[in-house]
Protein backbone atom coordinates (compact mmCIF):
# COMPACT_ATOMS: atom_id res chain seq x y z
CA UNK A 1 0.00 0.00 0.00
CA UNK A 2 0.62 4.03 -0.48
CA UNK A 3 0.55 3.91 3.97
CA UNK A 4 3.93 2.77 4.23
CA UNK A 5 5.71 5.00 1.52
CA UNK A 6 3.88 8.00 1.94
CA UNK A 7 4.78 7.89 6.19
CA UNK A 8 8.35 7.33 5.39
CA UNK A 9 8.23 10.57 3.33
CA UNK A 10 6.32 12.74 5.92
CA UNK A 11 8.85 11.47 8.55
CA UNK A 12 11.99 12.16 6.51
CA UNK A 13 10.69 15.22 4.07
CA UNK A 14 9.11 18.33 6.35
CA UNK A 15 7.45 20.82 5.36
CA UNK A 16 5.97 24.19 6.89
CA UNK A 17 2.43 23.91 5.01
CA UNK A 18 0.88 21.25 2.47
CA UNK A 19 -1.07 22.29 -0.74
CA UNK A 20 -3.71 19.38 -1.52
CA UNK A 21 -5.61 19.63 -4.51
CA UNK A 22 -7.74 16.32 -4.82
CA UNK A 23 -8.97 14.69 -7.67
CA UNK A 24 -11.02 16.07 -10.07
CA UNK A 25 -12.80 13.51 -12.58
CA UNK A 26 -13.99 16.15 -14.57
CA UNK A 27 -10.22 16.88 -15.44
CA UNK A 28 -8.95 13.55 -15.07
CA UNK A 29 -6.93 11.93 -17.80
CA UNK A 30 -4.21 9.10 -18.46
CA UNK A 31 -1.29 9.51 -20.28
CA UNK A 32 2.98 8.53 -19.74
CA UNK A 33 3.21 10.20 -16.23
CA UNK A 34 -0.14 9.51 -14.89
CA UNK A 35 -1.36 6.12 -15.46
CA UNK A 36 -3.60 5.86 -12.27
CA UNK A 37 -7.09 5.65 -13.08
CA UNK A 38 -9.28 8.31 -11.44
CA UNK A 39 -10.35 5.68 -8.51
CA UNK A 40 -6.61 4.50 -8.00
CA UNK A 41 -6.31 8.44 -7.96
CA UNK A 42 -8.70 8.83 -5.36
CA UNK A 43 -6.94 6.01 -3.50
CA UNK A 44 -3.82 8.11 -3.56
CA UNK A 45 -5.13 11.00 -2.27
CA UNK A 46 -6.66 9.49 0.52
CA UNK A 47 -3.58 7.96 1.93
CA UNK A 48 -1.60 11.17 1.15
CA UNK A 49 -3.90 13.17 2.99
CA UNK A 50 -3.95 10.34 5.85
CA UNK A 51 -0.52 10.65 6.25
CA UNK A 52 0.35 14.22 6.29
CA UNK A 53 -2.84 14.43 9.39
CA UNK A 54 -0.85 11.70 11.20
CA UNK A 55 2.37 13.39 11.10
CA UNK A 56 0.56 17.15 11.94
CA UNK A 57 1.32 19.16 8.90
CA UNK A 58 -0.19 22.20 8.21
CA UNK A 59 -3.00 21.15 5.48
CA UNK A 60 -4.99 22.79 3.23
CA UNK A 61 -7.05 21.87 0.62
CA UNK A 62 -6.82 23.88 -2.72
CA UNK A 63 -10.56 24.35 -3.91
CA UNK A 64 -11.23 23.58 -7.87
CA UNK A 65 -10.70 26.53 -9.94
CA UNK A 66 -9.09 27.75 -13.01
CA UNK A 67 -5.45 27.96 -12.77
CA UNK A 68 -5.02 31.63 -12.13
CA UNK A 69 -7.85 30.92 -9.27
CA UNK A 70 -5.96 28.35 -7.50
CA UNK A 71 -2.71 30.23 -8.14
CA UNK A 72 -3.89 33.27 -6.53
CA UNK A 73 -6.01 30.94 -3.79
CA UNK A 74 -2.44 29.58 -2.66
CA UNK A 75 -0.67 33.18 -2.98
CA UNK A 76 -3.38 34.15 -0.67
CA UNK A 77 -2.98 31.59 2.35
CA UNK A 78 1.03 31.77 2.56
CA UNK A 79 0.84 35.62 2.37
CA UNK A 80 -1.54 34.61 5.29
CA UNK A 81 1.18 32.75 6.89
């Protein structure tokens, strides 16, 4: 499973704050790089997210938007910071 890998990371790679964006089916495609299907996507998320609670980062979810909104949505919180 993603569990194991993805706690090793958190453990050994910190970071002040976490930018999530989660999968979006609408947007969703397959191709060299991302071969995950949008479930296995999902799946992939889920454990990221898991882990990164478990070790206490700083989380936050990046709403769906165009990409100047999400640009200027994550300019926004670490100007916050």
């Amino acid at each position: 499973t993603y569990d194991a890998i993805f706690s090793n990371a958190c453990k050994n790679h910190r970071y002040d704050k976490i930018f999530l964006m989660p999968p979006w089916e609408e947007i969703h495609t397959t191709d060299k790089e991302r071969y995950e299907s949008f479930e296995e996507s999902v799946q992939i998320h889920n454990c990221l997210k898991n882990s990164y609670v478990q070790h206490a980062y700083d989380v936050t979810i990046v709403p769906k938007g165009t990409i100047n909104e999400r640009i200027a949505f994550i300019i926004e919180q670490v100007n916050a910071s």
